[in-house]
C-alpha atoms as a PDB file:
ATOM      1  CA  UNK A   1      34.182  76.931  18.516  1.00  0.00           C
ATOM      2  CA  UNK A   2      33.626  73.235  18.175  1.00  0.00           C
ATOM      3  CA  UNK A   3      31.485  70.958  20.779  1.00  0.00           C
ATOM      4  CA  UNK A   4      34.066  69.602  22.067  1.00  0.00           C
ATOM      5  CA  UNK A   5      35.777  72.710  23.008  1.00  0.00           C
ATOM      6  CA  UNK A   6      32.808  74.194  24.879  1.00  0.00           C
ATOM      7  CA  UNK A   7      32.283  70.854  26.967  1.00  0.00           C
ATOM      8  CA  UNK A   8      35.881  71.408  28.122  1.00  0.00           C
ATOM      9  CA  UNK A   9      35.371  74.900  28.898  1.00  0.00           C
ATOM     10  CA  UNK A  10      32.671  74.066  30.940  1.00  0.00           C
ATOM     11  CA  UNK A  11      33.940  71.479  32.523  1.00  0.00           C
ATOM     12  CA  UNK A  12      37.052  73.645  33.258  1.00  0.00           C
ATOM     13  CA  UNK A  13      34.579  76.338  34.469  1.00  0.00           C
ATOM     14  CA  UNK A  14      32.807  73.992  37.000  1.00  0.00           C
ATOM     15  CA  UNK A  15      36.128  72.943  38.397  1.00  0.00           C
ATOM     16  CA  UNK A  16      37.666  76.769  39.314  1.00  0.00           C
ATOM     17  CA  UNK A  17      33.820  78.503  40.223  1.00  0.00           C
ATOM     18  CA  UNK A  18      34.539  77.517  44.197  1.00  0.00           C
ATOM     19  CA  UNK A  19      38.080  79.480  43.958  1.00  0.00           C
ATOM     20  CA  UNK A  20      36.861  82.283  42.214  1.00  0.00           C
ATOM     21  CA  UNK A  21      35.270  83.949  45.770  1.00  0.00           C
ATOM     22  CA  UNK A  22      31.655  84.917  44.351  1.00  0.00           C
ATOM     23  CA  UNK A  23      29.382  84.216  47.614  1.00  0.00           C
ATOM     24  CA  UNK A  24      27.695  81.269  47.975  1.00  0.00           C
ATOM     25  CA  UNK A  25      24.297  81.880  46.395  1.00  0.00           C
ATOM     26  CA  UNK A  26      26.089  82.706  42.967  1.00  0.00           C
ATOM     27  CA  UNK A  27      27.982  79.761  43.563  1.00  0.00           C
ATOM     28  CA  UNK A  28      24.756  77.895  43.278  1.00  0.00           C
ATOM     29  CA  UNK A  29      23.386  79.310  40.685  1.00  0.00           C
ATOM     30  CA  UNK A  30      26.313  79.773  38.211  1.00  0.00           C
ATOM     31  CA  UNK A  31      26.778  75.732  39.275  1.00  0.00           C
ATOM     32  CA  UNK A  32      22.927  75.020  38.324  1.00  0.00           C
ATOM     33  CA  UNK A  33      23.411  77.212  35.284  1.00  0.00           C
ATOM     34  CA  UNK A  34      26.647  75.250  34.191  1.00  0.00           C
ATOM     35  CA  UNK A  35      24.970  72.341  34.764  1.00  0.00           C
ATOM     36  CA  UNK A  36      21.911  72.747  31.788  1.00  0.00           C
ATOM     37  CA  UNK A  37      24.733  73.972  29.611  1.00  0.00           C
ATOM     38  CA  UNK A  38      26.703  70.779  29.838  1.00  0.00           C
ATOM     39  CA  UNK A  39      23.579  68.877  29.782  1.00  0.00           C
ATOM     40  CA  UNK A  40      22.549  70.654  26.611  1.00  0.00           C
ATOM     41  CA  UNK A  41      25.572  69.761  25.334  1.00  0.00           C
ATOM     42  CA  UNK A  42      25.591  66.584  25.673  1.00  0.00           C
ATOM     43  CA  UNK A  43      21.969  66.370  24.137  1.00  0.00           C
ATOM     44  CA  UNK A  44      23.254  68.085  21.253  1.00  0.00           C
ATOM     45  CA  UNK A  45      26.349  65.500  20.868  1.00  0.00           C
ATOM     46  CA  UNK A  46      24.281  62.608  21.082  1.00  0.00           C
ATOM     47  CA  UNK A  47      21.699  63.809  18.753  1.00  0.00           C
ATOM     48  CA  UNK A  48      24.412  64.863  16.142  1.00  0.00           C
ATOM     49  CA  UNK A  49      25.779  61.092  16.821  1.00  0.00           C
ATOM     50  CA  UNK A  50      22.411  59.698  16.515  1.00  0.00           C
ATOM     51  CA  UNK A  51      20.699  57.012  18.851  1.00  0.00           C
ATOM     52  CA  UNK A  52      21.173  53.641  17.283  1.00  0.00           C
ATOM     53  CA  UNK A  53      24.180  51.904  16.769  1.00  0.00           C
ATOM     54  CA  UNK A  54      25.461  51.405  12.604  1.00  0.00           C
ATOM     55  CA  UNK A  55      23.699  48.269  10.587  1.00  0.00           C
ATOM     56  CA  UNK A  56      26.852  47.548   9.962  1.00  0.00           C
ATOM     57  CA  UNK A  57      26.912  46.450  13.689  1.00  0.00           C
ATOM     58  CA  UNK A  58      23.794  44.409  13.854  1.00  0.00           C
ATOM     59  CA  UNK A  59      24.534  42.656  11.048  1.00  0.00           C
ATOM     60  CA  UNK A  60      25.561  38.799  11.530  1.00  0.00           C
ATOM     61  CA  UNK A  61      24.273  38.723  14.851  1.00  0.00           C
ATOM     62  CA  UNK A  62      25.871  41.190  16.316  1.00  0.00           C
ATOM     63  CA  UNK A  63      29.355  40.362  15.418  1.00  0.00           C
ATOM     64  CA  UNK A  64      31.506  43.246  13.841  1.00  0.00           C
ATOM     65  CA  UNK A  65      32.340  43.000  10.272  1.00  0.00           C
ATOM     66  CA  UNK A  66      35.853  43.702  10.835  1.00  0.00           C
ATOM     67  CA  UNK A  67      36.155  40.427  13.584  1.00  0.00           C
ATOM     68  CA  UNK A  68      35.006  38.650  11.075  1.00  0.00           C
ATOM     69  CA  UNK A  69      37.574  35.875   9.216  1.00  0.00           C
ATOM     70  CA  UNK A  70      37.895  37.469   5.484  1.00  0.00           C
ATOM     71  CA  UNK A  71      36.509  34.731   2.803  1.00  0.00           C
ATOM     72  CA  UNK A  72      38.541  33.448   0.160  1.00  0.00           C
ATOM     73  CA  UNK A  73      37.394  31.828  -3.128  1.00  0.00           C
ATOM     74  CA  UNK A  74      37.259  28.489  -1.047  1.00  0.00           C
ATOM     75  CA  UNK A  75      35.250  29.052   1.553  1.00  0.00           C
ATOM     76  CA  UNK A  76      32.548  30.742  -1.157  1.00  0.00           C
ATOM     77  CA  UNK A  77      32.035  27.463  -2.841  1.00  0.00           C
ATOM     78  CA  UNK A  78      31.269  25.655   0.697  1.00  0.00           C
ATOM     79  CA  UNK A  79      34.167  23.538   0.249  1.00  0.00           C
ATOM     80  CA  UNK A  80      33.258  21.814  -3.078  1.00  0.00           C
ATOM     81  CA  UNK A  81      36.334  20.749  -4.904  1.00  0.00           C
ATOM     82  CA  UNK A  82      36.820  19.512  -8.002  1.00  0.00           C
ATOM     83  CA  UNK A  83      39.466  17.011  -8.777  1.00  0.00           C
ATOM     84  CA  UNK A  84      41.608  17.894 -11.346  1.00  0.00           C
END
């Protein structure tokens, strides 16, 4: 069972426990109990994912490589021509 699936399930979980008529004190505790589960969860996601954002990212002050214009063969040589 993947991540993903269990933070649904969870989720789902949290959403039905007030229809599913257990009295209010296991209410709060099966609540408070979902509750570190998701939040373990999503400890474990962003750990897996890691903190920092790609140096691919950073690079060129922040701009994304992909945004970037693509260079061609003139705009490597600065704009130098020669005449012909």
């Amino acid at each position: 069972m993947t991540i993903d699936t269990l933070i649904m399930l969870s989720g789902s979980f949290v959403v039905i426990l007030p229809f599913l008529g257990f009295p209010n004190s296991w209410d709060s505790v099966l609540l408070f109990l979902a509750g570190v589960f998701i939040i373990a969860l999503g400890i474990v996601v962003r750990r897996r994912r890691g903190h920092s954002a790609p140096a691919s990212s950073v690079k060129n002050g922040g701009a994304f490589v992909e945004n970037l214009p693509p260079q061609t063969d003139a705009s490597r040589d600065n704009g130098k021509h020669e005449a012909v």
